[in-house]
C-alpha atoms as a PDB file:
ATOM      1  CA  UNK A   1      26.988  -2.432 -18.381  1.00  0.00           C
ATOM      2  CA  UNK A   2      23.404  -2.795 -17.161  1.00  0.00           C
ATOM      3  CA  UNK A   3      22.239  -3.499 -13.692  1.00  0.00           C
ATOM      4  CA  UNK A   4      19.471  -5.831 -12.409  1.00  0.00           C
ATOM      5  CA  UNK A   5      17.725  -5.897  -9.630  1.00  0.00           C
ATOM      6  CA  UNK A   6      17.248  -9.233  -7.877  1.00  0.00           C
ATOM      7  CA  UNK A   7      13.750 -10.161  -7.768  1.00  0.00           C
ATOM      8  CA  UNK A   8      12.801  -9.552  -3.788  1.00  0.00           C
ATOM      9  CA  UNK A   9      11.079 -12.044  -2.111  1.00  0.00           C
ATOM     10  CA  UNK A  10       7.688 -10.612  -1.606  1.00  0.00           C
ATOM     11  CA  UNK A  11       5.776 -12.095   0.991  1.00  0.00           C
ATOM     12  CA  UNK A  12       4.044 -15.417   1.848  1.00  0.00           C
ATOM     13  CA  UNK A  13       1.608 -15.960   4.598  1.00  0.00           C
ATOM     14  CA  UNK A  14       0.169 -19.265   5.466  1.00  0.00           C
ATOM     15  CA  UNK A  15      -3.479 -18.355   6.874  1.00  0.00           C
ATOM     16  CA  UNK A  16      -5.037 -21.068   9.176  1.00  0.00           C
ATOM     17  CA  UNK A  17      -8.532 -22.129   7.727  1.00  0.00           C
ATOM     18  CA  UNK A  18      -7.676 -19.636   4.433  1.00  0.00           C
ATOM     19  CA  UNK A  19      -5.757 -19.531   1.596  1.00  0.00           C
ATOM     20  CA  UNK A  20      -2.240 -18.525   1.438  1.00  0.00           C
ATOM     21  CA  UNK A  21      -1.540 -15.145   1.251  1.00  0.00           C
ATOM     22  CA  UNK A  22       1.413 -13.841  -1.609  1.00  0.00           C
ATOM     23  CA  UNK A  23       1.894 -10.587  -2.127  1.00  0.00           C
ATOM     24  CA  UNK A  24       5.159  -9.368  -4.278  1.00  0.00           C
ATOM     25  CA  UNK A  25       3.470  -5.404  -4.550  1.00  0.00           C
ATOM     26  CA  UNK A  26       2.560  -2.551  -2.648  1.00  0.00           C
ATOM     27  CA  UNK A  27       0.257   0.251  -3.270  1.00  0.00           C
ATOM     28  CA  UNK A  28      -0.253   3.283  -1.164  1.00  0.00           C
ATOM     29  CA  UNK A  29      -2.087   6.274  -1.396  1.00  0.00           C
ATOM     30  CA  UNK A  30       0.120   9.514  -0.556  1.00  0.00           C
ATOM     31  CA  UNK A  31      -1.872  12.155   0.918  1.00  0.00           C
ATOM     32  CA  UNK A  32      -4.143  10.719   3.675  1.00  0.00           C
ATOM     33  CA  UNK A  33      -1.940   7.950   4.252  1.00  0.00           C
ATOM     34  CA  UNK A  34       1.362   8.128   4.062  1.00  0.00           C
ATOM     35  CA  UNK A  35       1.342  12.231   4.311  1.00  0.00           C
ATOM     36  CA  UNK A  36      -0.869  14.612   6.057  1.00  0.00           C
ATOM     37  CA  UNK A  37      -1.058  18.201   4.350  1.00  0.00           C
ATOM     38  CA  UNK A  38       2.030  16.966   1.722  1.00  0.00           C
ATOM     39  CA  UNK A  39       4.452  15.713   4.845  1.00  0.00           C
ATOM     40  CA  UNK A  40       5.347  12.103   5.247  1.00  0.00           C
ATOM     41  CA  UNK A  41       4.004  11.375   8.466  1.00  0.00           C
ATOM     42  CA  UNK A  42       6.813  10.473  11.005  1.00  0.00           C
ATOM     43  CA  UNK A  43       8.208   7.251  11.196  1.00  0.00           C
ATOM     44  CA  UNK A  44       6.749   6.319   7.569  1.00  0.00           C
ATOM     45  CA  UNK A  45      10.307   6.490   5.736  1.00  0.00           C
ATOM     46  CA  UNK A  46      12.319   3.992   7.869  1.00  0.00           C
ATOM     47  CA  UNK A  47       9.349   1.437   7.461  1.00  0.00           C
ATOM     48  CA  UNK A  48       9.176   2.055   3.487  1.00  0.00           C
ATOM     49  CA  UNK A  49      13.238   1.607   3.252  1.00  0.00           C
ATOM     50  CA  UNK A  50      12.720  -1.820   5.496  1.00  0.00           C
ATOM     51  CA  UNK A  51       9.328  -3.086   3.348  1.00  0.00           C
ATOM     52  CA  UNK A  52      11.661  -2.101  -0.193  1.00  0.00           C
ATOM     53  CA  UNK A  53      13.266  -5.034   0.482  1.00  0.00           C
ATOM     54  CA  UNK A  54      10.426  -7.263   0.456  1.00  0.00           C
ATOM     55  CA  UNK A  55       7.882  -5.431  -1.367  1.00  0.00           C
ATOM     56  CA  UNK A  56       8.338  -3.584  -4.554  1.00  0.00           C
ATOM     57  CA  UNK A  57       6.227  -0.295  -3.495  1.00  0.00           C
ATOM     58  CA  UNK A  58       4.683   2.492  -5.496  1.00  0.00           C
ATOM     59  CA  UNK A  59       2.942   5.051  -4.187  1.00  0.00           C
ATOM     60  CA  UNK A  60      -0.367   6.106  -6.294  1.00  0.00           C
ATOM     61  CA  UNK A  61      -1.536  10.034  -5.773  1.00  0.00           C
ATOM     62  CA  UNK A  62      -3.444  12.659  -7.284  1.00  0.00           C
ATOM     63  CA  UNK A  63      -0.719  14.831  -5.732  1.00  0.00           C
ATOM     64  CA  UNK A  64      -2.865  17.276  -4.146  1.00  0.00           C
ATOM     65  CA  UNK A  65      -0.115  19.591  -2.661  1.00  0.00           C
ATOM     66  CA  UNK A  66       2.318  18.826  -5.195  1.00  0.00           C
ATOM     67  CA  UNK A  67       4.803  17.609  -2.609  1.00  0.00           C
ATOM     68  CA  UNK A  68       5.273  14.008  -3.582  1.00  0.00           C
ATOM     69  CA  UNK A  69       8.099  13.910  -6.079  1.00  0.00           C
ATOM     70  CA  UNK A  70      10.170  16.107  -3.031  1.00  0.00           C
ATOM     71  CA  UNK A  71       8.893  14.191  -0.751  1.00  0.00           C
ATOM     72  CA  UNK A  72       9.910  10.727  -1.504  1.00  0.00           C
ATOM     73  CA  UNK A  73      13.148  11.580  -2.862  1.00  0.00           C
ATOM     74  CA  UNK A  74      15.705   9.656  -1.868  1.00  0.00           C
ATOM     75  CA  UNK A  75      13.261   6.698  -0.703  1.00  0.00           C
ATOM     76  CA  UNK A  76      13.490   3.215  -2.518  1.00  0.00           C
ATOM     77  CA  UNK A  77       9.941   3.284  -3.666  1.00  0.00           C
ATOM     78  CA  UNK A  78       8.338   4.213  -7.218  1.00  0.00           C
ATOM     79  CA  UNK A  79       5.604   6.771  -7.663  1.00  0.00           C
ATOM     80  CA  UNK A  80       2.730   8.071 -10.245  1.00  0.00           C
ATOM     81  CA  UNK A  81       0.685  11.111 -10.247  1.00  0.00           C
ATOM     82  CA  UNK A  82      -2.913   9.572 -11.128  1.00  0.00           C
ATOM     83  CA  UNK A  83      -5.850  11.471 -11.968  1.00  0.00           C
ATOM     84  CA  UNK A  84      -8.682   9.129 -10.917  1.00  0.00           C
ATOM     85  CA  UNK A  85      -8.754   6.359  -8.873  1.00  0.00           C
ATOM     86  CA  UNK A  86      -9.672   4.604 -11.805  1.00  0.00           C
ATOM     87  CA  UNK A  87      -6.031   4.725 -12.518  1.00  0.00           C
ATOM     88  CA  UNK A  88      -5.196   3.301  -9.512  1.00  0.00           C
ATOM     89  CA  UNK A  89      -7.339   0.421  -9.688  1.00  0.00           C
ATOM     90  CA  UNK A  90      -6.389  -0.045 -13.947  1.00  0.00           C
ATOM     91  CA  UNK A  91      -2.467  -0.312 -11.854  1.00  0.00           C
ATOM     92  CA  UNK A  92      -3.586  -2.932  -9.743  1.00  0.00           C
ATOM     93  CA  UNK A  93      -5.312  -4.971 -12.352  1.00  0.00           C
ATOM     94  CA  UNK A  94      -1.846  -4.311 -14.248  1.00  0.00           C
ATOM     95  CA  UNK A  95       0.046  -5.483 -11.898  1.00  0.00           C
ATOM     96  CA  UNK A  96      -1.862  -8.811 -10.900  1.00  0.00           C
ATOM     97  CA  UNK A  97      -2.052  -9.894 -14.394  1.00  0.00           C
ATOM     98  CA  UNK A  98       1.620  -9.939 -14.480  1.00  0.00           C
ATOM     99  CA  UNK A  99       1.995 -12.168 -11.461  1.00  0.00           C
ATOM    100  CA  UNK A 100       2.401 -11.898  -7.813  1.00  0.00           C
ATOM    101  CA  UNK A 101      -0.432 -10.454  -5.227  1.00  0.00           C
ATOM    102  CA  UNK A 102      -1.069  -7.029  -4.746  1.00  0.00           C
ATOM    103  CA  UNK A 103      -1.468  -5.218  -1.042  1.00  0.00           C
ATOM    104  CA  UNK A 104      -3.013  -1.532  -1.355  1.00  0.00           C
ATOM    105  CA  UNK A 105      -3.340   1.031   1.203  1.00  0.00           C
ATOM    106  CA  UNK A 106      -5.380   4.132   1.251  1.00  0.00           C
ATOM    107  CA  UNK A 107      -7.572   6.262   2.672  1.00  0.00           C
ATOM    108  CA  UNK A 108      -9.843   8.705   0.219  1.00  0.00           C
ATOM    109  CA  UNK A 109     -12.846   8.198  -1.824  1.00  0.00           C
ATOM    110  CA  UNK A 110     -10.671   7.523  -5.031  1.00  0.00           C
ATOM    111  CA  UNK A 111      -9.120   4.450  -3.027  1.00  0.00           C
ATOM    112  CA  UNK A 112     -12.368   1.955  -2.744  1.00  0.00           C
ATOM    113  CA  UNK A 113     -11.837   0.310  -5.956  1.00  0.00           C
ATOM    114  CA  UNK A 114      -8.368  -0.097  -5.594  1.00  0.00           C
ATOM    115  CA  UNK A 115      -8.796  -2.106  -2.261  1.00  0.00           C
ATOM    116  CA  UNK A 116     -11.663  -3.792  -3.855  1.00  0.00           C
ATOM    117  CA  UNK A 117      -9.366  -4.605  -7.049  1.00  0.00           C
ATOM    118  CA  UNK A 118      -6.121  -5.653  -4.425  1.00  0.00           C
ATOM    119  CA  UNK A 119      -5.448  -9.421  -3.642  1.00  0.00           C
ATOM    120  CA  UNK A 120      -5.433  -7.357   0.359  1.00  0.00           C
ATOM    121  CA  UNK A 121      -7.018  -4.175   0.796  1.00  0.00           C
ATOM    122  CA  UNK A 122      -6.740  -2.003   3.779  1.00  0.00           C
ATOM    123  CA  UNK A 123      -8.137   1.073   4.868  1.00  0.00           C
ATOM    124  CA  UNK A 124      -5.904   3.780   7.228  1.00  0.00           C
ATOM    125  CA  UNK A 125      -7.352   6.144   9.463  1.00  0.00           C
ATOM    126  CA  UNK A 126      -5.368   9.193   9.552  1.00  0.00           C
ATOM    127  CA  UNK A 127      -5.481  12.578  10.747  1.00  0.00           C
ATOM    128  CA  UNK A 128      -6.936  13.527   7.198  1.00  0.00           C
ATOM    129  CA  UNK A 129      -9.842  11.171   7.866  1.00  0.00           C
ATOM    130  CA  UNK A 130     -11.009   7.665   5.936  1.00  0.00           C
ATOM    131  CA  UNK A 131     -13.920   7.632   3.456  1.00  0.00           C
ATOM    132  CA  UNK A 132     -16.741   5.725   4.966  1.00  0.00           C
ATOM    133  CA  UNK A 133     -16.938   4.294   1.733  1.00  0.00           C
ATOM    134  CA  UNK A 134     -13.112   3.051   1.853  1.00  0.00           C
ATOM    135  CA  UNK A 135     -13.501   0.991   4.892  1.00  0.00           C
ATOM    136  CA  UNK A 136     -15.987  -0.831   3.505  1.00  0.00           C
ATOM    137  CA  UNK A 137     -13.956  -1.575   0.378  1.00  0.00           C
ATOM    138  CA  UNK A 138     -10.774  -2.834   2.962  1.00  0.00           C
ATOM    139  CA  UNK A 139     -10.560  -6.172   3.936  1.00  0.00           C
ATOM    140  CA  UNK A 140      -8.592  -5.019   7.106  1.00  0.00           C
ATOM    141  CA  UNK A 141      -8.840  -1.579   8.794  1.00  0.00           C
ATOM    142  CA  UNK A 142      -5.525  -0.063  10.631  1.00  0.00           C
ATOM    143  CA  UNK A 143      -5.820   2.727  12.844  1.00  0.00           C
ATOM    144  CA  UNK A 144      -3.013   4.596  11.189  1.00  0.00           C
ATOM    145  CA  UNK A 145      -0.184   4.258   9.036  1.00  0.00           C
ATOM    146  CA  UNK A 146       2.271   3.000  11.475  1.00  0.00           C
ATOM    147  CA  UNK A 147      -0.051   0.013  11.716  1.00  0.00           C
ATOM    148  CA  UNK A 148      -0.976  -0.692   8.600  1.00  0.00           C
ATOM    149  CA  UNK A 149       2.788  -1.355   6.881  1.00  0.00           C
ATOM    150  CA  UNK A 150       3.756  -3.003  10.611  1.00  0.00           C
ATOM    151  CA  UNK A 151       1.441  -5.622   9.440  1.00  0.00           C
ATOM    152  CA  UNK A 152       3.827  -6.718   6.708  1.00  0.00           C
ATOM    153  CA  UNK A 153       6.630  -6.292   8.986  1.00  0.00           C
ATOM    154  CA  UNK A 154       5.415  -8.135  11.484  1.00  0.00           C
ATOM    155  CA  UNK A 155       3.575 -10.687   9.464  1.00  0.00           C
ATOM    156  CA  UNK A 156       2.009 -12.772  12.501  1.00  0.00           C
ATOM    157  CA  UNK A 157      -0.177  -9.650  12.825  1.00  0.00           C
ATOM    158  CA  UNK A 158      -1.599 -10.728   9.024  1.00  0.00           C
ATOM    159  CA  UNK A 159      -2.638 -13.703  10.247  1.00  0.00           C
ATOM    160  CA  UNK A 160      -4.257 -12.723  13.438  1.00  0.00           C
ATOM    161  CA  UNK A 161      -6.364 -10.710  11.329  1.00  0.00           C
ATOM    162  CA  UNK A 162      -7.141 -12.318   8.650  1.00  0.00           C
ATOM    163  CA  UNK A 163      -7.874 -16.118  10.076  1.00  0.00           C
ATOM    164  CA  UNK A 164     -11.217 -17.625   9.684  1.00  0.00           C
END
């Protein structure tokens, strides 16, 4: 016997003066974003188990302290080890071509084409500091994690944001 998993929902914002906003993926960046020094930052995991069921997430990392396998064991989200953020981006592309809008988070120098590439960018600030080139790149800027995957959470806040 095989099991399937029921398409989730994704998420659809109606922007005054803009067009609708769909997203069906997540991207994130691991170290910088979600972690600082290889830890999931506090509070992260309970809003990645509530997003999984709207979002399907994977989390996109050159695994610089080799924590991120550990780390995210046990949370409903996918990850890759990438060595460039060409990779990243060549993911989003990927995954847009296949259907459904793409969000990506990040933080680094190998993010900006990824947010560029991303039906949503945003750049996180984080205790491991935000490439000047990144925010740039983002089409919203949060001022840390917690922020940044409230906004799909709490999807008024897209639309504060993002309204002509």
């Amino acid at each position: 016997m095989t099991l399937v998993r029921a398409a989730l929902p994704g998420l659809a914002v109606a922007i005054p003066g803009a067009d609708r906003l769909a997203l069906r993926h997540l991207l994130i960046d691991f170290n910088g974003t979600l972690a600082c020094n290889g830890a999931l930052i506090d509070g992260v995991a309970e809003r990645l188990s509530a997003l999984s069921q709207i979002l399907e997430i994977e989390v996109l990392t050159g695994d610089t302290y080799g924590t991120v396998a550990q780390t995210l064991a046990g949370l409903p989200v996918r990850h890759a080890v990438v060595l460039t953020g060409a990779d990243k981006t060549a993911r989003v592309r990927t995954l847009l071509a296949e259907g459904g809008g793409v969000a990506a988070l990040g933080n680094g120098r190998n993010d900006v084409d990824m947010l560029r590439a991303a039906t949503l960018g945003i750049a996180v600030l984080g205790p491991e500091c935000t490439h000047a080139l990144t925010l740039a790149a983002a089409q919203l800027v949060a001022p840390d994690i917690h922020a940044a995957l409230d906004l799909f959470l709490q999807p008024q806040r897209l639309i504060a944001a993002l309204r002509p």
